[in-house]
N, C-alpha and C. Protein backbone atom coordinates (compact mmCIF):
# COMPACT_ATOMS: atom_id res chain seq x y z
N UNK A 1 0.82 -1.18 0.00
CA UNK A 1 0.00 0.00 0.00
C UNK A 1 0.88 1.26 0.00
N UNK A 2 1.90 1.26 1.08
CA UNK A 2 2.69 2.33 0.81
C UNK A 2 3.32 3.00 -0.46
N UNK A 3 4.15 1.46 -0.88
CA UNK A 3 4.44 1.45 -2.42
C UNK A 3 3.75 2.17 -3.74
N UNK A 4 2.38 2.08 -3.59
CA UNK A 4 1.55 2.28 -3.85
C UNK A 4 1.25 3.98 -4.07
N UNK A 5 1.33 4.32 -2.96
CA UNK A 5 1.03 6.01 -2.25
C UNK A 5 2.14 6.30 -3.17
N UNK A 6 3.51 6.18 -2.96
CA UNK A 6 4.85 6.86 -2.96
C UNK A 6 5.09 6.78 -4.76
N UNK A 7 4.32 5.73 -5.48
CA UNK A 7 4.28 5.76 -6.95
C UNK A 7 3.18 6.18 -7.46
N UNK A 8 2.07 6.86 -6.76
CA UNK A 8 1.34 7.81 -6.89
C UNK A 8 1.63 9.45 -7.18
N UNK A 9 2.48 9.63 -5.92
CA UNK A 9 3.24 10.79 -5.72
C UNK A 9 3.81 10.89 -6.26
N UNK A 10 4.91 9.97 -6.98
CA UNK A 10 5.90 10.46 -8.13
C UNK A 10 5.22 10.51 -9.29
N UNK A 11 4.30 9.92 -9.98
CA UNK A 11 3.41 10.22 -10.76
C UNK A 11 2.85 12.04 -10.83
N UNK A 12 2.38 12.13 -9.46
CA UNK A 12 1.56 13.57 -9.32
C UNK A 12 2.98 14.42 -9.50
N UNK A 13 4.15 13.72 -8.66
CA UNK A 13 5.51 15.26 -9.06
C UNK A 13 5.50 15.51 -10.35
N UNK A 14 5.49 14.41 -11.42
CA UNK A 14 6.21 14.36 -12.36
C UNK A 14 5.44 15.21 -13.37
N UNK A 15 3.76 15.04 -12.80
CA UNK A 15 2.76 15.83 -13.98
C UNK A 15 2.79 17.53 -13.33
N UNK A 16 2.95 17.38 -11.97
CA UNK A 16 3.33 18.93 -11.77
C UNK A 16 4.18 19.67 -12.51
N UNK A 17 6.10 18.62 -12.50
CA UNK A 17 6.73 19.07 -13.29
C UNK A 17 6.58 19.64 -14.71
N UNK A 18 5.66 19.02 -14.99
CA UNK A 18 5.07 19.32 -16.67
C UNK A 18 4.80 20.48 -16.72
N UNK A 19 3.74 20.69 -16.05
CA UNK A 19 2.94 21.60 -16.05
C UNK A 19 2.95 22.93 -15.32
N UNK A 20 3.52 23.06 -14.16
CA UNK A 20 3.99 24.42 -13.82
C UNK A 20 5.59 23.60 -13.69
N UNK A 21 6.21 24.57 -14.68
CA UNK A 21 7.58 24.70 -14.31
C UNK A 21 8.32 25.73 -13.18
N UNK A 22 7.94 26.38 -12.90
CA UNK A 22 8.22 27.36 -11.82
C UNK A 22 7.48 26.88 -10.58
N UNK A 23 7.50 25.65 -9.98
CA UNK A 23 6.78 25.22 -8.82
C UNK A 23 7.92 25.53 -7.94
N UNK A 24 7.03 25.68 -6.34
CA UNK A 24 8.13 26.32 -5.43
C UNK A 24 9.42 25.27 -5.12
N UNK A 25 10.36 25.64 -4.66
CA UNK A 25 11.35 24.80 -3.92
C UNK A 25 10.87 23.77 -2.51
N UNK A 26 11.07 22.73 -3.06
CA UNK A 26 10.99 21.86 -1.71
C UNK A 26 11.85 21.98 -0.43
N UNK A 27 13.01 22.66 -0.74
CA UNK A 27 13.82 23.01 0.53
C UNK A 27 15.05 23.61 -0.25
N UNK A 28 15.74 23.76 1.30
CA UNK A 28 17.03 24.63 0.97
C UNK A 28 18.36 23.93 1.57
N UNK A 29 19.73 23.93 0.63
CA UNK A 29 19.99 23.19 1.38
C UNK A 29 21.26 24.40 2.23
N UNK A 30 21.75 23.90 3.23
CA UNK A 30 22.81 24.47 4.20
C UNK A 30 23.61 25.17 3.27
N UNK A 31 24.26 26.29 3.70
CA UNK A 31 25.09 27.19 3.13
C UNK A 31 26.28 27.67 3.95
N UNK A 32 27.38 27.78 3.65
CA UNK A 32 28.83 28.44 4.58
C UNK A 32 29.43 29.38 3.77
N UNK A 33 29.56 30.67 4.12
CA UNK A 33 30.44 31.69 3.20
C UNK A 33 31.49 31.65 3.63
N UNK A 34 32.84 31.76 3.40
CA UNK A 34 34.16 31.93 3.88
C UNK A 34 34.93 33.43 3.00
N UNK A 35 35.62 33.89 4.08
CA UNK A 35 35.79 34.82 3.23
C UNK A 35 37.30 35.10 3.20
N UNK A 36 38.42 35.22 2.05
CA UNK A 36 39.96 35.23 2.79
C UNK A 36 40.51 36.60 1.93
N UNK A 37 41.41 36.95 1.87
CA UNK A 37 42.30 38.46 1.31
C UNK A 37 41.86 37.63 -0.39
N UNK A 38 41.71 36.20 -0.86
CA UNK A 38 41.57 36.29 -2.63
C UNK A 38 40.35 36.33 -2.54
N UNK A 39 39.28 36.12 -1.87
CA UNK A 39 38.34 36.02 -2.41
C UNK A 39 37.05 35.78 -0.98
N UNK A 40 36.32 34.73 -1.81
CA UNK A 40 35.00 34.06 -1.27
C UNK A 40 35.26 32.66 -1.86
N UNK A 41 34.63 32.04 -0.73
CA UNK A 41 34.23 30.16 -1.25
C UNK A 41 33.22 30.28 -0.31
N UNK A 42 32.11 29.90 -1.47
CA UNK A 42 30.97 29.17 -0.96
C UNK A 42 30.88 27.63 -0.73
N UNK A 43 30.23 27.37 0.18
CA UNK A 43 30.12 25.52 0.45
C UNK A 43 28.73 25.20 0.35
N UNK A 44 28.09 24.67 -0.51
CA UNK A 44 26.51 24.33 0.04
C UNK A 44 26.19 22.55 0.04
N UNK A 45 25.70 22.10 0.67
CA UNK A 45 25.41 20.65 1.17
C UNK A 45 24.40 20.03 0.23
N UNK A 46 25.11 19.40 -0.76
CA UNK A 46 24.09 19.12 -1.50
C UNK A 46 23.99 17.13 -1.81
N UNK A 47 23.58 16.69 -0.40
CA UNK A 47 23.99 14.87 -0.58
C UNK A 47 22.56 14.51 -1.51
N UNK A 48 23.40 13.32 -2.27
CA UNK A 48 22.62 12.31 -2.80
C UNK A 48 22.78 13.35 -4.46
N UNK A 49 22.66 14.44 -4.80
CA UNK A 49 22.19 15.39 -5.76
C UNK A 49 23.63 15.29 -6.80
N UNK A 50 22.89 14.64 -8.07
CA UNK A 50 24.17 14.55 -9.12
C UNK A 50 24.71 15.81 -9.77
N UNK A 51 25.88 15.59 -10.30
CA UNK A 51 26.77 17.06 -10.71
C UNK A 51 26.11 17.27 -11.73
N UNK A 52 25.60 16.46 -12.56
CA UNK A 52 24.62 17.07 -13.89
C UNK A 52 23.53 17.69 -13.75
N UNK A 53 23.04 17.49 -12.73
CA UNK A 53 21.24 17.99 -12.10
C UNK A 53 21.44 19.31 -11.84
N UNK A 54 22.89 19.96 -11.81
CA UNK A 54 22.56 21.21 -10.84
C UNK A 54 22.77 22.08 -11.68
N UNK A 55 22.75 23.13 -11.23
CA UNK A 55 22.72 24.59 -12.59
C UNK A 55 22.94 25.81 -11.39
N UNK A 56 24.05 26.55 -12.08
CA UNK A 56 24.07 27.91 -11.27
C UNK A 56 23.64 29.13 -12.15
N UNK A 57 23.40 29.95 -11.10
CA UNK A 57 23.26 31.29 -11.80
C UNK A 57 24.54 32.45 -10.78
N UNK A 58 25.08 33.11 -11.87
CA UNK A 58 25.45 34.40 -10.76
C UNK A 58 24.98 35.51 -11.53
N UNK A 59 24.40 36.41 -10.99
CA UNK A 59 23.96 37.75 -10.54
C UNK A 59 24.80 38.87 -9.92
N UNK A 60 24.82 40.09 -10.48
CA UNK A 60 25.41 40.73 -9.36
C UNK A 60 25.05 40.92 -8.01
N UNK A 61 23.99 40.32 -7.96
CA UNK A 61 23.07 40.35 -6.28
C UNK A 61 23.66 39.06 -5.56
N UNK A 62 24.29 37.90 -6.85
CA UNK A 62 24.85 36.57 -5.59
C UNK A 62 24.59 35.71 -6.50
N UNK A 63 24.49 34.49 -6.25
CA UNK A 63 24.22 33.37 -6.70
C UNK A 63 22.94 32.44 -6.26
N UNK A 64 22.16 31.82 -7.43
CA UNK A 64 21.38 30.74 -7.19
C UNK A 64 22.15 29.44 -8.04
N UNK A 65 21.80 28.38 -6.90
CA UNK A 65 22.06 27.18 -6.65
C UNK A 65 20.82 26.41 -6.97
N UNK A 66 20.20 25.55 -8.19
CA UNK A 66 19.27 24.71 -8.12
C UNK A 66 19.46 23.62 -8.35
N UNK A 67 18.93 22.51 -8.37
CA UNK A 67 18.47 21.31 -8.50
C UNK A 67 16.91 19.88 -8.33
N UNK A 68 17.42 19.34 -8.91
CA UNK A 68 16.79 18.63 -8.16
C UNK A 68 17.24 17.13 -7.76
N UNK A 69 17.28 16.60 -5.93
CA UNK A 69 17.32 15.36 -5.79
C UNK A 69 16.24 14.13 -5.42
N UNK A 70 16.66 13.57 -6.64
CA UNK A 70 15.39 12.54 -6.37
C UNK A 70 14.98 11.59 -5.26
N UNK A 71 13.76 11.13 -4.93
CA UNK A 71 13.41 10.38 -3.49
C UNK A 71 14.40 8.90 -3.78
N UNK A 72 15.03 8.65 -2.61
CA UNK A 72 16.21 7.78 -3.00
C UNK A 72 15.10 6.42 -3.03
N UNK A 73 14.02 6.06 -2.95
CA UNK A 73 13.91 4.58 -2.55
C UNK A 73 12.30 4.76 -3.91
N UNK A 74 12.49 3.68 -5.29
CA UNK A 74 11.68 3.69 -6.01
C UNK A 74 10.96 2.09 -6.02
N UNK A 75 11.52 1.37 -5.89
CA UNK A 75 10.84 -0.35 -5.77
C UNK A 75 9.63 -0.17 -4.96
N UNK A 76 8.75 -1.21 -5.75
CA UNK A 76 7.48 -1.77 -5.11
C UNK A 76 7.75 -2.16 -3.91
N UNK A 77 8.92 -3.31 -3.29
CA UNK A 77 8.98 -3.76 -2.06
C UNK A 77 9.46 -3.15 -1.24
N UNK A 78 10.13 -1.79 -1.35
CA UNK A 78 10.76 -0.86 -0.53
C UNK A 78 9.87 -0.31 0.69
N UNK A 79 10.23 -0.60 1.89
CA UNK A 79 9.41 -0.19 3.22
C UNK A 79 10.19 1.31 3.60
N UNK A 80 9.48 2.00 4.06
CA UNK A 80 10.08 3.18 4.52
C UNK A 80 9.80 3.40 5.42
N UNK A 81 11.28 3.20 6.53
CA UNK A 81 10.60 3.54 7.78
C UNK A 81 10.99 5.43 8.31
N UNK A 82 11.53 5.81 7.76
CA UNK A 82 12.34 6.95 8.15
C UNK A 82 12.85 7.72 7.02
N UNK A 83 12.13 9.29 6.69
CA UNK A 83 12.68 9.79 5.87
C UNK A 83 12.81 11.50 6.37
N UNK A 84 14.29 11.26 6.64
CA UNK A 84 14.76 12.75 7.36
C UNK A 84 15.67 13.53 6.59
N UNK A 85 16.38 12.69 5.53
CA UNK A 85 17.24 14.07 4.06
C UNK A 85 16.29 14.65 3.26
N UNK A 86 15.97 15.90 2.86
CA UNK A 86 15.59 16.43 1.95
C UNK A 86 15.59 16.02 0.84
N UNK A 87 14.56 16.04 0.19
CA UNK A 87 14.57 15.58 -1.55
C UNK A 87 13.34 16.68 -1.88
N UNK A 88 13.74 16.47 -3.63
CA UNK A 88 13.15 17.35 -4.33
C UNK A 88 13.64 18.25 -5.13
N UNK A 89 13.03 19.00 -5.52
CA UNK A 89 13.36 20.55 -6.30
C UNK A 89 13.62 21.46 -4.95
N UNK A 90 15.10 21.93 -5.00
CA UNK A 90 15.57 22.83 -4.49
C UNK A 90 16.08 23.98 -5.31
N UNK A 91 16.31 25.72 -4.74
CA UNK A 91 17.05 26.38 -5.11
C UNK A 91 16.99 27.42 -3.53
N UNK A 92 18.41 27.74 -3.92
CA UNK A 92 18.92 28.53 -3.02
C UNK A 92 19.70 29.92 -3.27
N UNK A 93 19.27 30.67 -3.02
CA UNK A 93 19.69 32.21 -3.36
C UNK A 93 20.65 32.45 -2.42
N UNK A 94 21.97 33.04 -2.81
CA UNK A 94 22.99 33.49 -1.52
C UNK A 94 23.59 34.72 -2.05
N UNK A 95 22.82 35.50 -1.27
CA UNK A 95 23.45 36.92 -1.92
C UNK A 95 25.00 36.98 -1.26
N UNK A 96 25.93 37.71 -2.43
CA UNK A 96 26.95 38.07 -1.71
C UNK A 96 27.40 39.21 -2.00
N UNK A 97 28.28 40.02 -0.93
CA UNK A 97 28.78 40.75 -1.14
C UNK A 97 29.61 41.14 -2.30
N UNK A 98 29.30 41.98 -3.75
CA UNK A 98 29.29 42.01 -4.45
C UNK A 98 29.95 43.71 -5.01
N UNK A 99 29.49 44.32 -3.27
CA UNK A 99 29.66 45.73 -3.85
C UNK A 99 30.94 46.57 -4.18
N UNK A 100 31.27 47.41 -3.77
CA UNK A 100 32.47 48.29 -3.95
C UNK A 100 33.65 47.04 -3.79
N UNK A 101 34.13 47.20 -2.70
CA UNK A 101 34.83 46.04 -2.66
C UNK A 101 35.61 45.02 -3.19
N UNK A 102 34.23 44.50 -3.18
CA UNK A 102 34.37 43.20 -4.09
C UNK A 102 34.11 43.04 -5.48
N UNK A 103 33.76 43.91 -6.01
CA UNK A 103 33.30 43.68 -7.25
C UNK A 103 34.28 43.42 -8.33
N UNK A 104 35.46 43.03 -7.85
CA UNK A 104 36.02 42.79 -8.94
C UNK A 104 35.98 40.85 -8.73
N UNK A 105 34.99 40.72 -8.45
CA UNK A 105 34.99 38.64 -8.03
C UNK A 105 34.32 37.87 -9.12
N UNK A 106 35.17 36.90 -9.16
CA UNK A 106 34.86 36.24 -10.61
C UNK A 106 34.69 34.75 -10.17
N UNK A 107 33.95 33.82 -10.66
CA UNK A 107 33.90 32.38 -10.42
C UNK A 107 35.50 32.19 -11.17
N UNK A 108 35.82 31.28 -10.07
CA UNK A 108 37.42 30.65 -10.28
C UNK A 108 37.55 29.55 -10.17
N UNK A 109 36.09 29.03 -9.37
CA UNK A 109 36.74 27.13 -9.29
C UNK A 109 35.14 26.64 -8.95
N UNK A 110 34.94 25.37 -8.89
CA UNK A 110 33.43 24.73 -8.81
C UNK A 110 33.67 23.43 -8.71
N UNK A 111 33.62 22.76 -7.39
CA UNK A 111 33.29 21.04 -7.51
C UNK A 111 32.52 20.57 -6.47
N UNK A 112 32.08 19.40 -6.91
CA UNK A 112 31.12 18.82 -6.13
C UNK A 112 31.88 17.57 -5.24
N UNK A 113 32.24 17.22 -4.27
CA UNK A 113 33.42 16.23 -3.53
C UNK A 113 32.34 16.15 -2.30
N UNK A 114 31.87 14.95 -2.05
CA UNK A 114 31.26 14.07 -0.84
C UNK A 114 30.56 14.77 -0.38
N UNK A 115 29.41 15.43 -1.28
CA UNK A 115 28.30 16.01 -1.05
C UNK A 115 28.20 17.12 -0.71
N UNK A 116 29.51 17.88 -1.08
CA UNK A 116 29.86 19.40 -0.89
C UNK A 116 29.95 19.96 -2.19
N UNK A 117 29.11 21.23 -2.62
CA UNK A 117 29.65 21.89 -4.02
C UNK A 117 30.17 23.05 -2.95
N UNK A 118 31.58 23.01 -3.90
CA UNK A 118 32.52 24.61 -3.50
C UNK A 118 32.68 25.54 -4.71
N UNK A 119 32.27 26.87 -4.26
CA UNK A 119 32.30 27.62 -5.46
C UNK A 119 33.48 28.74 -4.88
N UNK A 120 34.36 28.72 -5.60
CA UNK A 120 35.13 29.65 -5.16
C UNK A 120 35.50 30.74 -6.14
N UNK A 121 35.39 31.73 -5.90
CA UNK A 121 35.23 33.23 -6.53
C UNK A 121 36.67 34.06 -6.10
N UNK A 122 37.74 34.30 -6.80
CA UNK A 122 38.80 35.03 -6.68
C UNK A 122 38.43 36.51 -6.92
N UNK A 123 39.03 37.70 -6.14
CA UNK A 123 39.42 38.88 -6.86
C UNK A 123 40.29 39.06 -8.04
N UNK A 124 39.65 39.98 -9.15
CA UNK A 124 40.44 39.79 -10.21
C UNK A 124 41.72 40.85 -9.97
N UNK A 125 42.66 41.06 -10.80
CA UNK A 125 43.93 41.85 -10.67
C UNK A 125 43.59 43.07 -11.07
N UNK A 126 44.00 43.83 -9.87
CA UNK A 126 43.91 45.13 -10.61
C UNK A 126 42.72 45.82 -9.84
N UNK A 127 41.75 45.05 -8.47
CA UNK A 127 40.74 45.73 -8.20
C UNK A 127 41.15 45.89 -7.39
């Protein structure tokens, strides 16, 4: 019966997906700014969520982070007793400091390593 419910629901995500593409975010995930004399590195927590699924944006207002991670358990015989990671359509807005300052910051590096994407943004020369 559960089985049942939970291949219902992915059914109903999937025709949502169709049909409003701009549906809200299911969650957000954790965020860390660091900040050193080159730059900024962002860290955001993104487990289970593949490097192809995700898409950035930068803005001069910051960066969005989206994706989506799918519900990890799809089999008919799959029992679920406990579901406490986030799944879904996420995006996450992180404004950063962008202004006087900083504005000379450029994306310089991007990876995804054991469920961490790091975005790290250098000052360019000369600002």
């Amino acid at each position: 019966m559960w089985s049942e419910a939970l291949s219902m629901l992915d059914r109903a995500e999937r025709l949502q997906r169709q049909f409003f593409t701009h549906a809200a975010a299911a969650w957000e995930p954790p965020v860390d700014v660091l900040e050193s004399e080159d730059g900024l590195t962002l860290q955001v927590a993104l487990p289970g969520v593949r490097p192809d699924s995700i898409t950035i944006g930068i803005e001069p207002a910051g960066v969005t982070i989206s994706a989506l991670r799918a519900f990890p358990c799809r089999g008919d015989t799959t029992q679920v007793h406990r579901i406490e990671i986030p799944y879904g359509r996420f995006e996450r807005h992180v404004g950063l400091p962008l202004g006087d300052p900083y504005a000379g910051l450029e994306l310089s590096g991007k990876q995804l390593a054991d469920g961490i994407l790091t975005l790290v943004f250098r000052r360019k020369e000369g600002v």
